[in-house]
Protein backbone atom coordinates (compact mmCIF):
# COMPACT_ATOMS: atom_id res chain seq x y z
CA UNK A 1 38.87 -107.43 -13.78
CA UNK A 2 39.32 -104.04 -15.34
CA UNK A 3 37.21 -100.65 -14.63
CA UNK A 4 34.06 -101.29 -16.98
CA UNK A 5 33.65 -99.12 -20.25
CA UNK A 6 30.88 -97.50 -19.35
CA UNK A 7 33.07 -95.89 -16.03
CA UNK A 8 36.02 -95.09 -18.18
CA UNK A 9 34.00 -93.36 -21.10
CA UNK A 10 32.38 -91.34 -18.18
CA UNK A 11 35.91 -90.93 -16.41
CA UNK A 12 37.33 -88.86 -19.81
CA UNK A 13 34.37 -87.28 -20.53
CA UNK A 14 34.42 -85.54 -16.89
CA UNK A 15 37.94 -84.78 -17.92
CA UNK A 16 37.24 -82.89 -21.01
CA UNK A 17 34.73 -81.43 -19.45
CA UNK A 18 36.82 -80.29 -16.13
CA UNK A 19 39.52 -79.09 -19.09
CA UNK A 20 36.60 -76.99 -21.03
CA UNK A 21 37.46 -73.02 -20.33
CA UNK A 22 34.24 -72.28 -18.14
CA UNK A 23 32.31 -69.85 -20.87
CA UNK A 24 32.07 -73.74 -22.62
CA UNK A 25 30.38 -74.97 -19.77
CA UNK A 26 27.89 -72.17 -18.65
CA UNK A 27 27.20 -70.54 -21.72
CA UNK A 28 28.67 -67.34 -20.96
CA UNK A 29 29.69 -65.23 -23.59
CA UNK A 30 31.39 -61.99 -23.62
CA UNK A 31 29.24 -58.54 -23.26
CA UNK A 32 28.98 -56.82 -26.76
CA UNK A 33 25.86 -54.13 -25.41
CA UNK A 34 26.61 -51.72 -22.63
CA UNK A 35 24.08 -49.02 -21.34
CA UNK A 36 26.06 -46.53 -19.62
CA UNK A 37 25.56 -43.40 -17.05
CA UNK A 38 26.84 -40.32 -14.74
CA UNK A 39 27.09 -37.33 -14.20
CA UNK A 40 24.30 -36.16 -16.72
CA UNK A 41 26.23 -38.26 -19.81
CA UNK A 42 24.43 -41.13 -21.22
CA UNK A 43 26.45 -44.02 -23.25
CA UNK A 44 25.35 -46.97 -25.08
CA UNK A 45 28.07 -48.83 -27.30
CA UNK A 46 27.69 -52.11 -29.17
CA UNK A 47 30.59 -53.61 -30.17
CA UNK A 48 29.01 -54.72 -32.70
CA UNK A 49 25.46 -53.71 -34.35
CA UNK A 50 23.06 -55.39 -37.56
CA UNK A 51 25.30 -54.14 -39.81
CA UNK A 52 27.78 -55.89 -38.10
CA UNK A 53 29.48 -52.52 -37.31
CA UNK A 54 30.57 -50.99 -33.74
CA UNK A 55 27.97 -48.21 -32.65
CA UNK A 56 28.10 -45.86 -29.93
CA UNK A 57 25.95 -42.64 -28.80
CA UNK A 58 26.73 -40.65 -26.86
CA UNK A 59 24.36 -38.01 -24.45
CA UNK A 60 25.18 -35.12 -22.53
CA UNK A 61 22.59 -31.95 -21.53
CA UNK A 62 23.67 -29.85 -25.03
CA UNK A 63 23.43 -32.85 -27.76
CA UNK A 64 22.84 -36.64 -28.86
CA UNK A 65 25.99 -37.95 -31.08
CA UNK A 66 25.71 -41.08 -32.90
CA UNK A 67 28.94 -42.98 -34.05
CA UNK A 68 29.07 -45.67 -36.35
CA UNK A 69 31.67 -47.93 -38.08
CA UNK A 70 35.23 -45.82 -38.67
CA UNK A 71 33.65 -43.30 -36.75
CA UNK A 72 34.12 -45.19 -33.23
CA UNK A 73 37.71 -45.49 -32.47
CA UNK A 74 38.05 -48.65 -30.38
CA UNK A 75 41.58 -50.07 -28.64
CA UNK A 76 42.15 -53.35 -26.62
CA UNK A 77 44.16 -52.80 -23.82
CA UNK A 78 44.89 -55.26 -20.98
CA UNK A 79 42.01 -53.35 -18.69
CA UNK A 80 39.51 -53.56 -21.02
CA UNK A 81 38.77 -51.94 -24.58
CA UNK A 82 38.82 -48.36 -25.00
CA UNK A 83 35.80 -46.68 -26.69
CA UNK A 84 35.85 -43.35 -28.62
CA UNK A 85 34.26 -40.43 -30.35
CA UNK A 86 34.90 -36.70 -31.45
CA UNK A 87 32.36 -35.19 -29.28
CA UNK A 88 33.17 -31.52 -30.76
CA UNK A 89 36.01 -30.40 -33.44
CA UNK A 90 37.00 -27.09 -34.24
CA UNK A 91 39.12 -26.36 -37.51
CA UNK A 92 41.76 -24.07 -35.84
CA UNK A 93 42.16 -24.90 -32.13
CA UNK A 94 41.59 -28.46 -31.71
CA UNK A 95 39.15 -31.51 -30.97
CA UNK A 96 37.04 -32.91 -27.47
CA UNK A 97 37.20 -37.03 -27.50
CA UNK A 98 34.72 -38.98 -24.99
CA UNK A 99 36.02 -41.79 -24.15
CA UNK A 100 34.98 -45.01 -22.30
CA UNK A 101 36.53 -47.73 -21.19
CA UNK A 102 34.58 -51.03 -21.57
CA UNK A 103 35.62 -53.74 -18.97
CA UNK A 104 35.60 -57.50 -19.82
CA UNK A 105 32.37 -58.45 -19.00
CA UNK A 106 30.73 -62.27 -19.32
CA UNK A 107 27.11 -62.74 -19.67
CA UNK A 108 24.26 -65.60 -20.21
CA UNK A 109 22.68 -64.72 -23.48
CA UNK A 110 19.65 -62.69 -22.98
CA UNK A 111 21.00 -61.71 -19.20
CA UNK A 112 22.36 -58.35 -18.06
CA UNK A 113 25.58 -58.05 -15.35
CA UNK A 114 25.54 -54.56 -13.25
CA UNK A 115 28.83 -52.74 -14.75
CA UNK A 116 30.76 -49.43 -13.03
CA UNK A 117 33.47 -47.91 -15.26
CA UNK A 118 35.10 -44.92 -16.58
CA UNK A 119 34.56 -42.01 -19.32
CA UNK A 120 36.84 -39.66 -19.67
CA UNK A 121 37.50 -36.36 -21.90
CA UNK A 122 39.78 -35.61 -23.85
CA UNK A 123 40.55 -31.71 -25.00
CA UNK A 124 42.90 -31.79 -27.69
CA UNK A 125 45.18 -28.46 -28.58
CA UNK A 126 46.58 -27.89 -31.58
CA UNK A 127 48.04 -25.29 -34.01
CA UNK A 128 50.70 -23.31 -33.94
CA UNK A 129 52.84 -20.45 -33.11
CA UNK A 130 54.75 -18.80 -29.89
CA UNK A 131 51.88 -19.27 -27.56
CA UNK A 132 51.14 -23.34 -28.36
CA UNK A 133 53.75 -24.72 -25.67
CA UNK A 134 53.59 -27.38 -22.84
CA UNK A 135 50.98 -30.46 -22.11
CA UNK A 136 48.52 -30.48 -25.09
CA UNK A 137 46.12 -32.87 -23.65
CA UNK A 138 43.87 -31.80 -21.05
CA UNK A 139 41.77 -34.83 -19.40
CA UNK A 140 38.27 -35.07 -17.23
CA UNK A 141 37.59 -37.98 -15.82
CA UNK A 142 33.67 -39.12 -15.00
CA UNK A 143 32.51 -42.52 -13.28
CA UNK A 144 29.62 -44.24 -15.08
CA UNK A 145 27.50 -47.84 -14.32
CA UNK A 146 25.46 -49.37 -15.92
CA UNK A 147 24.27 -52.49 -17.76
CA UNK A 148 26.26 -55.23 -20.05
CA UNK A 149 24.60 -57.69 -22.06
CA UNK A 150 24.79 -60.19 -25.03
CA UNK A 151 22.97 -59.46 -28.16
CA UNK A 152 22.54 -61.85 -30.86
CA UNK A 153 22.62 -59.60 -34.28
């Protein structure tokens, strides 16, 4: 006597199931909204929007920015993806980045996971001459939380 069909069928498909990376199983999907935070700055990125580009505004006390497309300067990294925009340029002396750095986050569609990461600032120098020397990048750092969640576009 042999193990009936109907045990083995159910056997391998508990096997493919137990092989099945867990966002198969639960539905999770990775976060492409996050609602941001702190220290008087307010954040909101999609990673992608209805146009199918990456948006992200940005909020502090003095103005509202709105990035879109080429304008948002995006980087995977093994912590999580790093988010930017020019938040103020000058012609002659050099440029402000805000950036924010959006962790890995896994969601049920239509849910919302509590997120706490960092911003940071970037002040750029550049141009030239006898009095342009030594570190170029100056950097303030800001904590921010927030919200992550899964849109469907």
């Amino acid at each position: 006597m042999g193990i009936p069909a109907a045990v083995r069928i159910l056997a391998l498909a508990l096997f493919c199931l137990a092989a099945l990376p867990c966002t198969a199983q639960t539905g999770l999907r990775d976060a492409n909204s996050f609602t941001l935070s702190g220290h008087r700055i307010h954040v909101a990125y999609a990673s992608t929007g209805i146009d199918g580009r990456p948006q992200l505004d940005y909020t502090d006390s003095h103005v509202h920015l709105h990035f879109s497309g080429t304008d948002v300067i995006t980087e995977e990294t093994a912590f999580g993806t790093l988010v930017s925009g020019v938040v103020h340029r000058t012609v002659d002396t050099g440029a402000t980045l805000f950036t924010v750095i959006v962790p890995h986050v896994k969601v049920v569609p239509g849910g919302a996971a509590p997120v706490e990461t960092f911003g940071f600032f970037t002040i750029q120098s550049f141009g030239s001459g006898p009095f342009l020397r030594g570190q170029l990048d100056h950097y303030t750092v800001v904590r921010l939380s927030g919200t992550a969640r899964y849109l469907v576009f």
